[in-house]
Structure formats: structure tokens, C-alpha cells
C-alpha atoms as a PDB file:
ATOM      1  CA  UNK A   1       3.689  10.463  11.231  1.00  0.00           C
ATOM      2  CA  UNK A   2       1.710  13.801  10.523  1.00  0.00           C
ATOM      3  CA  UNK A   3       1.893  15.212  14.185  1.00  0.00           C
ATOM      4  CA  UNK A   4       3.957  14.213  16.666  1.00  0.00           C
ATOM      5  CA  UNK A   5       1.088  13.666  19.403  1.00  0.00           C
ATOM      6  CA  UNK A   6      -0.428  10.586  19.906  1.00  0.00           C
ATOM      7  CA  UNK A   7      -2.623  10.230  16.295  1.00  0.00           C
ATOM      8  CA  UNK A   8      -6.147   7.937  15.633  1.00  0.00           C
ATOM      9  CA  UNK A   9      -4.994   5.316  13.287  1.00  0.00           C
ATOM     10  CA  UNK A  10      -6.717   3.103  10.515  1.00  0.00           C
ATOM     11  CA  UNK A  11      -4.327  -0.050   9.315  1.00  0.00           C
ATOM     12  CA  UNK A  12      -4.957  -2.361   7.274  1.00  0.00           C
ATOM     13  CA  UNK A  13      -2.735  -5.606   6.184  1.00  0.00           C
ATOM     14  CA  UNK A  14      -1.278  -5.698   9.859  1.00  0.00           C
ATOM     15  CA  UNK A  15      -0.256  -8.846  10.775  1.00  0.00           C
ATOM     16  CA  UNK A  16       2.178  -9.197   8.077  1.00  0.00           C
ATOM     17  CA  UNK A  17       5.067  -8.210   6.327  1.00  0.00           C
ATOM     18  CA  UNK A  18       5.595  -4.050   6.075  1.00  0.00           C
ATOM     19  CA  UNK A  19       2.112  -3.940   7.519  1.00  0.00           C
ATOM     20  CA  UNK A  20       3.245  -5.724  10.954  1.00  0.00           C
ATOM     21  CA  UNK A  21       6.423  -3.477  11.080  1.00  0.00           C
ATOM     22  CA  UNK A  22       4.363  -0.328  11.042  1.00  0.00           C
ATOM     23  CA  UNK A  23       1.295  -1.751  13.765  1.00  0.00           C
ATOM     24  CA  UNK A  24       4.643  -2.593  16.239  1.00  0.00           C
ATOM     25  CA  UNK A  25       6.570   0.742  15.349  1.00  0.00           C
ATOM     26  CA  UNK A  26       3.039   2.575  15.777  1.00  0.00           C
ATOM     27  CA  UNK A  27       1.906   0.916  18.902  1.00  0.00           C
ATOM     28  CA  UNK A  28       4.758   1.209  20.605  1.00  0.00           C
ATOM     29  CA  UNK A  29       4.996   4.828  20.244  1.00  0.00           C
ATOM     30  CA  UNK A  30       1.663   4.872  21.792  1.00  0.00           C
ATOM     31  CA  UNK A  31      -0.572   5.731  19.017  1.00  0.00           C
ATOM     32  CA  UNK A  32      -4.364   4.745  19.104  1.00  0.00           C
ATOM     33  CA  UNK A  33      -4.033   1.855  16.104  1.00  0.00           C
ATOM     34  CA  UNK A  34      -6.977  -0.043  15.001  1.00  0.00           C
ATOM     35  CA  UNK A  35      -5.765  -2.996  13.479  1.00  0.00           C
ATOM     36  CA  UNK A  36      -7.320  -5.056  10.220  1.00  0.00           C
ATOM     37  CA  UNK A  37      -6.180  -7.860   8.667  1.00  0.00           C
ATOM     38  CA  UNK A  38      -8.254 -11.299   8.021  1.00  0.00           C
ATOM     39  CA  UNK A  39      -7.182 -13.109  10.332  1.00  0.00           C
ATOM     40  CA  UNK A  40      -8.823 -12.406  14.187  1.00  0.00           C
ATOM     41  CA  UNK A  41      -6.019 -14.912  15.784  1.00  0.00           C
ATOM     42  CA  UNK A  42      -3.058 -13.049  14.285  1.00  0.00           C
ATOM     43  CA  UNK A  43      -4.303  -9.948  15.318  1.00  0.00           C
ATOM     44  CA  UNK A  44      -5.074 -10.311  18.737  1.00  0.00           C
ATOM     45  CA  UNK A  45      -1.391 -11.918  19.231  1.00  0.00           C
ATOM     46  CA  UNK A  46      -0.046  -8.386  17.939  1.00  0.00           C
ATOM     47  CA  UNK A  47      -1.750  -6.490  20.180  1.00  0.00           C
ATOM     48  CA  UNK A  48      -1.382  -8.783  22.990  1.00  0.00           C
ATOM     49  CA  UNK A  49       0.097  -6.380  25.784  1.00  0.00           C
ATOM     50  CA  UNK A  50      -1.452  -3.239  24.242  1.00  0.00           C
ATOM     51  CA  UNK A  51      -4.485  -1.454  25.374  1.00  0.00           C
ATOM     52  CA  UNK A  52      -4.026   0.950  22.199  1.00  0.00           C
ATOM     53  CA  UNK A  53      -5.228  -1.529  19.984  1.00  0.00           C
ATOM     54  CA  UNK A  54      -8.596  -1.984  18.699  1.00  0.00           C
ATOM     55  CA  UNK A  55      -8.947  -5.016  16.443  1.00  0.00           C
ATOM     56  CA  UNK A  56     -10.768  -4.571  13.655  1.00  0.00           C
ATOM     57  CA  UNK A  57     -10.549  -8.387  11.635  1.00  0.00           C
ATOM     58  CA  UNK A  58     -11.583  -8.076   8.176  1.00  0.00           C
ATOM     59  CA  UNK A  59     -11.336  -9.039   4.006  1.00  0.00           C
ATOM     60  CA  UNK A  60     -10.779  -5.516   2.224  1.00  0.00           C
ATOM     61  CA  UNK A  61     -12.560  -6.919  -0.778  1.00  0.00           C
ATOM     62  CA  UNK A  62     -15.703  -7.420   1.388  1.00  0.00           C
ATOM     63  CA  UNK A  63     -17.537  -3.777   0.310  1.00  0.00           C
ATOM     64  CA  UNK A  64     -19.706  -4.620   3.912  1.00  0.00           C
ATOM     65  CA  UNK A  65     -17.051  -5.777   5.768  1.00  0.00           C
ATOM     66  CA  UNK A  66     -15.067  -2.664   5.599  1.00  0.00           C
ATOM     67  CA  UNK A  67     -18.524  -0.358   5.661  1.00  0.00           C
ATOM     68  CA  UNK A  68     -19.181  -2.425   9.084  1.00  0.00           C
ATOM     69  CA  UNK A  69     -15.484  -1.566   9.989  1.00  0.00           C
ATOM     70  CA  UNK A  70     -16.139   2.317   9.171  1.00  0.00           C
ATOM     71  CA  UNK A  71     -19.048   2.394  11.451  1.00  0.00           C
ATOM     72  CA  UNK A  72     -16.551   0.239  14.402  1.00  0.00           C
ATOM     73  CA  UNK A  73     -14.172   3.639  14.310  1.00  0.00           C
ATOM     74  CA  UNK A  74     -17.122   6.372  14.260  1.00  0.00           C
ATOM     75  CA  UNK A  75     -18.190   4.827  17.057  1.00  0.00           C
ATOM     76  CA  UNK A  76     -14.538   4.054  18.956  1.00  0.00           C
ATOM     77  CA  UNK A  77     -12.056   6.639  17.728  1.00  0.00           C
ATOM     78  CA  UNK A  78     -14.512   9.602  15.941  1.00  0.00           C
ATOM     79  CA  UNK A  79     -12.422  10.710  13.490  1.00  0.00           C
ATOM     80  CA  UNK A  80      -9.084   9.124  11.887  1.00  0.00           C
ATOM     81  CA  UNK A  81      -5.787  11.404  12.017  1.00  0.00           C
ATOM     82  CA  UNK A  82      -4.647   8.916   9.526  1.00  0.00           C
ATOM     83  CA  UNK A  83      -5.705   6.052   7.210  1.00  0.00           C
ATOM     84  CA  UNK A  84      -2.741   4.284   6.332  1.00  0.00           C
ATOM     85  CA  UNK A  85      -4.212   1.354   3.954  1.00  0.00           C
ATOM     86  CA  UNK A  86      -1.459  -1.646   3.413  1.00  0.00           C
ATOM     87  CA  UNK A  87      -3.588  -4.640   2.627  1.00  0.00           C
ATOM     88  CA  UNK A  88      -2.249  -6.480  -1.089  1.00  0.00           C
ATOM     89  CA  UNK A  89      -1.286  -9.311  -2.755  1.00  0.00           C
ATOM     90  CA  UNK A  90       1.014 -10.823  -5.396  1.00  0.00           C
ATOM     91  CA  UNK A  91       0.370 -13.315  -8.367  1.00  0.00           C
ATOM     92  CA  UNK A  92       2.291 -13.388 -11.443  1.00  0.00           C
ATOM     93  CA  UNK A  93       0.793 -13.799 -14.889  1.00  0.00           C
ATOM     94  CA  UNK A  94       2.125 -16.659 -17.543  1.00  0.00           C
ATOM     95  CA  UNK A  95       1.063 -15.083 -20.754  1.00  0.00           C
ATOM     96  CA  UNK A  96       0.734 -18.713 -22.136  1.00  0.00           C
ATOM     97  CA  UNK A  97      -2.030 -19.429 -19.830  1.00  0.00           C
ATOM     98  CA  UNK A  98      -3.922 -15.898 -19.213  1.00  0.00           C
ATOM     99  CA  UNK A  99      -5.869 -16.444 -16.185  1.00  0.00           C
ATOM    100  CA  UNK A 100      -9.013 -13.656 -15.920  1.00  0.00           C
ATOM    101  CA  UNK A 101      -9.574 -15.206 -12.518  1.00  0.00           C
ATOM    102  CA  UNK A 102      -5.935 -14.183 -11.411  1.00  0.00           C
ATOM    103  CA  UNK A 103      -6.323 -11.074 -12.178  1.00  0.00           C
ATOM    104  CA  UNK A 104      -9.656 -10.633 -10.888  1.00  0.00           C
ATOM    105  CA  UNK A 105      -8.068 -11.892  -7.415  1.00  0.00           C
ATOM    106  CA  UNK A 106      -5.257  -9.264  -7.480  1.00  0.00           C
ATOM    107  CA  UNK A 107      -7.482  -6.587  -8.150  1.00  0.00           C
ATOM    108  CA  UNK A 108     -10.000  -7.041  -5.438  1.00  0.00           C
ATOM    109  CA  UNK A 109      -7.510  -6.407  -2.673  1.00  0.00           C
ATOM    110  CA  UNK A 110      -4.938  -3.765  -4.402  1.00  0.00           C
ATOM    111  CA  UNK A 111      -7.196  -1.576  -5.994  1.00  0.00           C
ATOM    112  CA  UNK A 112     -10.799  -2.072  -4.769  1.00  0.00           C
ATOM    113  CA  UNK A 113     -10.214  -2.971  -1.662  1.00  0.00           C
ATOM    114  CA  UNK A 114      -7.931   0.083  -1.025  1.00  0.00           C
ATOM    115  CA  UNK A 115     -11.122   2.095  -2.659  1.00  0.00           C
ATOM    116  CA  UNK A 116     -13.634   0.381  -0.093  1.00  0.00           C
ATOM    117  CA  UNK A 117     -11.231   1.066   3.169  1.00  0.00           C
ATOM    118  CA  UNK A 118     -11.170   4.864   1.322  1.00  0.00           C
ATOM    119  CA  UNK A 119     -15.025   4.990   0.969  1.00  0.00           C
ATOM    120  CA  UNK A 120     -14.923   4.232   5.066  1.00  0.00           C
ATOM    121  CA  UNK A 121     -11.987   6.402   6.147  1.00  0.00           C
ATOM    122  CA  UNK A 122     -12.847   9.573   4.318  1.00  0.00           C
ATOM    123  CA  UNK A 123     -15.703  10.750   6.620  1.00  0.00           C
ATOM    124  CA  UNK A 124     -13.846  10.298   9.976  1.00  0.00           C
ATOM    125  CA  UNK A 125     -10.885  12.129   8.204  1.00  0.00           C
ATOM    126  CA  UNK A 126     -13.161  15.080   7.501  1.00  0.00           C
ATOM    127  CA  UNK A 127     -14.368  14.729  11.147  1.00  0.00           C
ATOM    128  CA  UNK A 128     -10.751  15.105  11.755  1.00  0.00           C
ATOM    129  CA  UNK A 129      -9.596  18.116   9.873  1.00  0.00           C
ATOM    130  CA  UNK A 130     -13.391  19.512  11.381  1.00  0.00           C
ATOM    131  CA  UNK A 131     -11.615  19.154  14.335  1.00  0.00           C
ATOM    132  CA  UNK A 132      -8.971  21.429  13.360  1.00  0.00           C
ATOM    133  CA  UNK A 133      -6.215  18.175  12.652  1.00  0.00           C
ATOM    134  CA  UNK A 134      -4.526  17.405   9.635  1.00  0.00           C
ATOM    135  CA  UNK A 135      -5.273  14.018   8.278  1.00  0.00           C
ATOM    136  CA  UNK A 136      -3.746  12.349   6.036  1.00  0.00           C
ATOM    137  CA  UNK A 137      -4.638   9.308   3.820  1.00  0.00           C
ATOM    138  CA  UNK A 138      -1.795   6.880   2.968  1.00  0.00           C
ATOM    139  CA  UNK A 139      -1.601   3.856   0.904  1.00  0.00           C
ATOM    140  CA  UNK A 140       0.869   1.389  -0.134  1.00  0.00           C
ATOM    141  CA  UNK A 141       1.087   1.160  -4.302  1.00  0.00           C
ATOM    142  CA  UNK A 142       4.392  -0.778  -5.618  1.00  0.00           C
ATOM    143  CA  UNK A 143       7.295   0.564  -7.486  1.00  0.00           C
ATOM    144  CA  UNK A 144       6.058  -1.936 -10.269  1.00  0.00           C
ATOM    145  CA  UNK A 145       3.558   1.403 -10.488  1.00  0.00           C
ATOM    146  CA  UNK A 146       6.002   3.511 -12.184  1.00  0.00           C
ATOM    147  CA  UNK A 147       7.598   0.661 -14.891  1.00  0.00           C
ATOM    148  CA  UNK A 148       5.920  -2.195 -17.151  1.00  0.00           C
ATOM    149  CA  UNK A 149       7.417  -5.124 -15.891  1.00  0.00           C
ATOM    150  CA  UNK A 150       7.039  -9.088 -17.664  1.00  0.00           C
ATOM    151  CA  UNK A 151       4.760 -11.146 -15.454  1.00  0.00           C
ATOM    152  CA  UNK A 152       3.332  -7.809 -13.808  1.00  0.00           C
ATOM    153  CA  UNK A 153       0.483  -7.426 -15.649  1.00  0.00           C
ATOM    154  CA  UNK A 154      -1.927  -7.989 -12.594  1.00  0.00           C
ATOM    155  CA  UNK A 155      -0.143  -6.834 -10.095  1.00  0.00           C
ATOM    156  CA  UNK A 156       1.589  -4.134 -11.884  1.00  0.00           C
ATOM    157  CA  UNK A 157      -1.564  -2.698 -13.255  1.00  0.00           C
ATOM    158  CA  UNK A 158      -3.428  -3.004  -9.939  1.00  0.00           C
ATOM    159  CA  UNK A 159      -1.202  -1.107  -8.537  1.00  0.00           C
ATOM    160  CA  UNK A 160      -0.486   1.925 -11.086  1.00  0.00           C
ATOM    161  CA  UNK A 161      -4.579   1.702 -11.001  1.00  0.00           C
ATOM    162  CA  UNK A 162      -4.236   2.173  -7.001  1.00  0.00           C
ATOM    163  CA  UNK A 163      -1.257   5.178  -7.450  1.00  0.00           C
ATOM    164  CA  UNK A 164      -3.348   7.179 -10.283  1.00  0.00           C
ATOM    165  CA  UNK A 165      -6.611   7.050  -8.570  1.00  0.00           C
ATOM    166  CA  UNK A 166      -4.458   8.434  -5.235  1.00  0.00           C
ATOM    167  CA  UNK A 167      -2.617  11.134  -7.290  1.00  0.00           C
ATOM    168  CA  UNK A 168      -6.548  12.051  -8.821  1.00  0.00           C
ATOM    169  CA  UNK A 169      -8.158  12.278  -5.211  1.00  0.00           C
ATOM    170  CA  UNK A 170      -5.078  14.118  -3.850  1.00  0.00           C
ATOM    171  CA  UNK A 171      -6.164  16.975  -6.068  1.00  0.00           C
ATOM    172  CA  UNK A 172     -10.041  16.967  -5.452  1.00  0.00           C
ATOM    173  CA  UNK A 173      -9.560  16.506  -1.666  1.00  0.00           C
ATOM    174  CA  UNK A 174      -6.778  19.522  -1.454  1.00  0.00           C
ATOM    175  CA  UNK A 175      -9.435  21.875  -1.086  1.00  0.00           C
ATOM    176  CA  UNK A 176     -11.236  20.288   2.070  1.00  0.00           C
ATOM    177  CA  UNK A 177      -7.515  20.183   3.709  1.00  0.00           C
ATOM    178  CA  UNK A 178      -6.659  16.415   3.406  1.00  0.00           C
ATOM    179  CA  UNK A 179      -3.626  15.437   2.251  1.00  0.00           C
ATOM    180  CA  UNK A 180      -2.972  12.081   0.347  1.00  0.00           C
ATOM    181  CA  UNK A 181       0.853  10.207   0.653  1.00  0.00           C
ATOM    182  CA  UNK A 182       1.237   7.281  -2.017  1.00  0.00           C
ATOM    183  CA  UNK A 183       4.030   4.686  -0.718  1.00  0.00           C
ATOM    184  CA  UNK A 184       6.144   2.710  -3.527  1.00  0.00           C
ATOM    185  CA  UNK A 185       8.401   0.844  -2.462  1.00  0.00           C
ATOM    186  CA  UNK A 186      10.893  -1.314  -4.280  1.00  0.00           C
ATOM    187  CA  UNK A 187      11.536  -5.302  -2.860  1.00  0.00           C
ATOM    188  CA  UNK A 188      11.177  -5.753   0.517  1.00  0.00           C
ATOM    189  CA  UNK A 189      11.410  -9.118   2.386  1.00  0.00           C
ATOM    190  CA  UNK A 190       8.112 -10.302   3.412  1.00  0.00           C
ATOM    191  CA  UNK A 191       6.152 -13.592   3.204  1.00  0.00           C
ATOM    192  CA  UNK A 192       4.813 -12.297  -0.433  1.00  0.00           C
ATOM    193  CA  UNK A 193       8.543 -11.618  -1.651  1.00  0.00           C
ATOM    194  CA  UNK A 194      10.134 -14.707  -0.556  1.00  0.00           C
ATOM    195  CA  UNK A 195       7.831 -16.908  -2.814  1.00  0.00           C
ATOM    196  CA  UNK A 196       9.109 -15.027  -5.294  1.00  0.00           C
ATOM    197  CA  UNK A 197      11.654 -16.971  -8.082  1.00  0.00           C
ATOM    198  CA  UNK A 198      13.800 -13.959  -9.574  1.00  0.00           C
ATOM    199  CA  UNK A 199      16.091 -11.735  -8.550  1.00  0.00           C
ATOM    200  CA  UNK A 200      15.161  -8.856  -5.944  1.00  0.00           C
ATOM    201  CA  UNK A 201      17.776  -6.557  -6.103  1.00  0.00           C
ATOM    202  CA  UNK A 202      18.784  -4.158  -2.807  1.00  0.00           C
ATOM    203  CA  UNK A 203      15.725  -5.799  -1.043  1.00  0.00           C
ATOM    204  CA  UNK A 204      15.395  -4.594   2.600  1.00  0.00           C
ATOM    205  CA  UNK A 205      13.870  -5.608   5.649  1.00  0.00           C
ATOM    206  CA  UNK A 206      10.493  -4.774   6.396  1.00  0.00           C
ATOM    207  CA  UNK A 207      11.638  -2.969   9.085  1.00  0.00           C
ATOM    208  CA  UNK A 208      13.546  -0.384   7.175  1.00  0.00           C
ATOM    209  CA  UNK A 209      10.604   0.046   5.243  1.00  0.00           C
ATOM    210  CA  UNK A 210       8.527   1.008   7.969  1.00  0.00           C
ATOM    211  CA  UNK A 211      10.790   3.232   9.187  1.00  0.00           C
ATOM    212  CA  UNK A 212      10.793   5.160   5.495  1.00  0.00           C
ATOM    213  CA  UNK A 213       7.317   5.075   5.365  1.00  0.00           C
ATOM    214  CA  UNK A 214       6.951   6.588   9.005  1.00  0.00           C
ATOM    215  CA  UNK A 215       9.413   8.853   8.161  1.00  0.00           C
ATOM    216  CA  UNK A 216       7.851   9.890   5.043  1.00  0.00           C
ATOM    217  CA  UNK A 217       4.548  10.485   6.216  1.00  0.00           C
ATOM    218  CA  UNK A 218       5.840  12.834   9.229  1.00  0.00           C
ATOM    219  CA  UNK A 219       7.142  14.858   6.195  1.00  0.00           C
ATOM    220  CA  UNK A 220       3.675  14.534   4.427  1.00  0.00           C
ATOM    221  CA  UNK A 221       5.230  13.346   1.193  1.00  0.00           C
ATOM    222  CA  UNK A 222       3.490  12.986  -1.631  1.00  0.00           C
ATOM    223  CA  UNK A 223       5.381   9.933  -2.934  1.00  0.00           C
ATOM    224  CA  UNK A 224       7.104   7.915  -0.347  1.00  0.00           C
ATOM    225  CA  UNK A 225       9.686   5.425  -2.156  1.00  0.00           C
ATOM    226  CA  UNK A 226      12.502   3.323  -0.809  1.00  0.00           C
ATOM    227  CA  UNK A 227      15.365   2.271  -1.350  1.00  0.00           C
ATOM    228  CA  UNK A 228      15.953   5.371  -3.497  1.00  0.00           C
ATOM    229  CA  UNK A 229      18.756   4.164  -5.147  1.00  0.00           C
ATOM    230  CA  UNK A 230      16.579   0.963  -6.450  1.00  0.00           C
ATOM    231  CA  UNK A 231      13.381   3.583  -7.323  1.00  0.00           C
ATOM    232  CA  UNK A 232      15.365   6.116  -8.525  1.00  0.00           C
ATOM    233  CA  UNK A 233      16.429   4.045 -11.549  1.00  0.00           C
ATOM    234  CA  UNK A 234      12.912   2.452 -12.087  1.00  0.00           C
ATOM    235  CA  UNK A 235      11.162   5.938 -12.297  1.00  0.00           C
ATOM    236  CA  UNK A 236      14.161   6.605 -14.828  1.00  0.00           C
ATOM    237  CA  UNK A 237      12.752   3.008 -16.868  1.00  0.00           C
ATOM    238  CA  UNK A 238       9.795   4.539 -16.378  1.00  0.00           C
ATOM    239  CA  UNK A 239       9.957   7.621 -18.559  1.00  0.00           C
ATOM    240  CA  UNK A 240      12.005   6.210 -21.384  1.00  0.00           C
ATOM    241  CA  UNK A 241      10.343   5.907 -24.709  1.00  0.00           C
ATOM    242  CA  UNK A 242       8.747   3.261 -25.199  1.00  0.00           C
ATOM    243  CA  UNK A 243      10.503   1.729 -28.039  1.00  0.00           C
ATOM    244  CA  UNK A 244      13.388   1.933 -25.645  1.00  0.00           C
ATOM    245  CA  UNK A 245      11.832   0.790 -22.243  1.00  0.00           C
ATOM    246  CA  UNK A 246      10.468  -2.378 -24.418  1.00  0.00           C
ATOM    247  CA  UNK A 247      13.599  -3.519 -25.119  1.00  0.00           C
ATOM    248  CA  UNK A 248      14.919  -3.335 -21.784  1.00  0.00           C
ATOM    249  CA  UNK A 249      11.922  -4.498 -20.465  1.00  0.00           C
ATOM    250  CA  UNK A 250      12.853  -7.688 -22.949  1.00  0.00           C
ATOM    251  CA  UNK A 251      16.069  -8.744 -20.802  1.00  0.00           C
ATOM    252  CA  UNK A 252      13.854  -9.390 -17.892  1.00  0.00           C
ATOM    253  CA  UNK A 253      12.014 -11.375 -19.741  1.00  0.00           C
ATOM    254  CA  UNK A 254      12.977 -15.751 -19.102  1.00  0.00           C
ATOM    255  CA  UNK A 255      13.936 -17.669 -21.840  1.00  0.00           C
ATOM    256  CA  UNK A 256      14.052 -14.183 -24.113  1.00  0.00           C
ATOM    257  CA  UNK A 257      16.193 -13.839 -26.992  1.00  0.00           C
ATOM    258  CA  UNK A 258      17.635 -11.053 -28.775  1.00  0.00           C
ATOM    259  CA  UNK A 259      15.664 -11.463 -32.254  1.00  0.00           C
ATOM    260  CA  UNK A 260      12.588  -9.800 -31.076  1.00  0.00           C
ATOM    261  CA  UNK A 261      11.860  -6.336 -32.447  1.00  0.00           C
ATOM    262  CA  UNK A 262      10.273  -3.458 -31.485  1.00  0.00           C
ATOM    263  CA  UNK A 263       6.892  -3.620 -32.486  1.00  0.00           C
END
């Protein structure tokens, strides 16, 4: 966390996965959360037993939605001591049947949605660091961000789209004294990662994720990733050349064979 003392606290994607670990973790250390997800149900069963809690139900890709949302926390909280924006989703890609609508319903969550909530949260953080705090905005990219990947093209790009446009603002919003945290992390066991059908190597609990991401926020890091020793080696695909990276990047492919060459 960025202070210590109880913080003001925008998060979105609670009710599942990473996102639920963090909205327990954070409630239970007594932290004024206002919790959005879509469904109203599944909210109000995780902050059953909390008077912390504010509910805030919503669809990130609904542009009004989240502008209504804004308005909820000027009105409840005044300022945000930290945005911490989780909300996503995962589709894969078949190449053999390239689906504009897929990727159209990846990006409206990842990216623009994160953008909306952003759009919201900004003024109450300025109200914030008025207020002589230091807020912080955080969101959650992927480390699919940092490393091509087959069947990633949607998700992948939505969420390199989501970690440059964080790395951009972080610079432009230095000046007014808000600091931006971008979270990668590597597989993590959640409802989204056990549809998956490959291998997930040195997945963690969601748990443990929360915990790094709490962990790396209290240190204001600029890129929070975890498990290291699983993003480590990614960043190092990452910066490869390219000629290089592609064939790697071909033994992940299914069904590949070793007579492809490099473009």
C-alpha cells in the first residue's frame, strides 16, 4: 500500500480471481474499499460483514457506467489515495478463423475500460495529493505485455496497449505528484487461467499474488511482476532480436514444425 494509514480505495474486478484476494487482504486491514465488479450479488457477499465497503456494481466498458461510478466516490470518499484498476479478460485467437469481434471484446475491458475507470479516478486523485497525500494509480497489465506470444494477439496486445499508455501517463502526471505502478504478473490460478488448455508454468495462487502486488505498491514500484523467476525470463524473450524471439516464439506454437523460417 502507499501509506500505512487507513487509504480511500477504487477496485475494480473484485469479486474474482487476484481482484477478490486484494478486496479481502484490503478490507481486512481496514481500508475504505469501494468495490466494482458486474455483478451486484457477488459483491455484496464480499463485503458482507464489512462496513468499509462501498459497492460500486458496474461494466468497465460502459464509458457512463464508470462516469456515474466517479461521481458515487466524489460524493462518498472525496478523493482516492489509490485507484487500483483489475478488471480483464482472456480469449485466445485461432489465426485460421480471425475473429474482429474477439478482439473487439478483449479490448473493451483491458484497455478501454482501464482508460474509462482512469478518466474517473484521476480527479479524486488530484483531490488527494491537494490534500497533501500521495496517490497512486495502479493497474493490472499481463506479463504477455513484455513478449509476443501465439494465440495472444488480443489479449497480448490489449495488454502491452494498457502497460504503454501507463508508462506514457506516468511521465505527464510526475509533475502534478501522482505516481503510476503497472502490475504484470505471470500465471496465476484464477477462474480465467483454469480454462486455459496449455501449460502454465510456476503458476501461483491468487493469494500470493495479492500479497506481491500489495507489497509492491507499499514500495511504489513502477513495475510490479511476480513470480520473478517466471518474468524475469519473459522480459529476457522480450528483448531478443526478433529473428531470434520468432523462432522461439515458434516452439510454443501447436502442431509447429521445424521447417519454418525466419521471415
Amino acid at each position: 500500500m502507499p501509506d500505512p494509514s487507513p487509504q480511500r480505495i477504487w477496485l475494480t474486478g473484485a469479486t474474482s480471481g487476484i481482484g477478490r484476494a486484494l478486496a479481502e487482504r484490503l478490507l481486512a486491514e481496514g481500508h475504505r474499499v469501494a468495490l466494482s465488479a458486474r455483478s451486484e450479488p457477488a459483491l455484496a457477499e464480499l463485503a458482507d460483514g464489512y462496513a468499509n465497503a462501498l459497492l460500486l456494481p458496474l461494466d468497465v466498458s460502459d464509458r457512463d457506467a464508470v462516469a456515474r461510478a466517479g461521481e458515487r466516490l466524489a460524493e462518498t470518499f472525496g478523493g482516492l489515495d489509490l485507484a487500483l484498476l483489475n478488471a480483464g479478460t482472456c480469449e485466445y485467437l485461432e489465426a485460421g478463423h480471425f475473429d474482429v469481434d474477439l478482439i473487439e471484446r478483449v479490448f473493451a475491458p483491458n484497455f478501454l475500460g482501464a482508460v474509462y475507470c482512469i478518466e474517473a479516478a484521476l480527479p479524486l486523485l488530484r483531490r488527494a495529493r491537494a490534500a497533501g497525500g500521495q496517490p497512486l494509480l495502479a493497474a493490472t497489465s499481463s506479463a504477455a505485455a513484455y513478449l509476443p506470444l501465439p494465440r495472444a494477439e488480443a489479449y497480448g496486445a490489449s495488454k502491452a496497449a494498457l502497460s504503454h499508455f501507463l508508462e506514457s501517463l506516468r511521465l505527464d502526471l510526475h509533475a502534478e505528484g501522482i505516481g503510476v505502478s503497472v502490475i504484470h504478473p505471470g500465471f496465476v490460478k484464477t477462474p480465467l487461467t483454469d480454462r486455459n488448455d496449455f501449460a502454465m508454468p510456476m503458476r501461483i495462487s491468487a493469494d500470493a499474488a495479492a500479497q506481491a502486488i500489495l507489497a509492491g505498491l507499499a514500495r511504489r514500484r513502477l513495475d510490479i511482476h511476480f513470480p520473478r523467476r517466471f518474468t524475469l525470463w519473459v522480459k529476457l524473450m522480450g528483448i531478443l532480436p526478433a529473428a531470434l524471439r520468432y523462432r522461439l516464439g515458434l516452439r510454443l506454437v501447436r502442431g509447429a514444425t521445424t521447417s519454418e523460417t525466419t521471415p
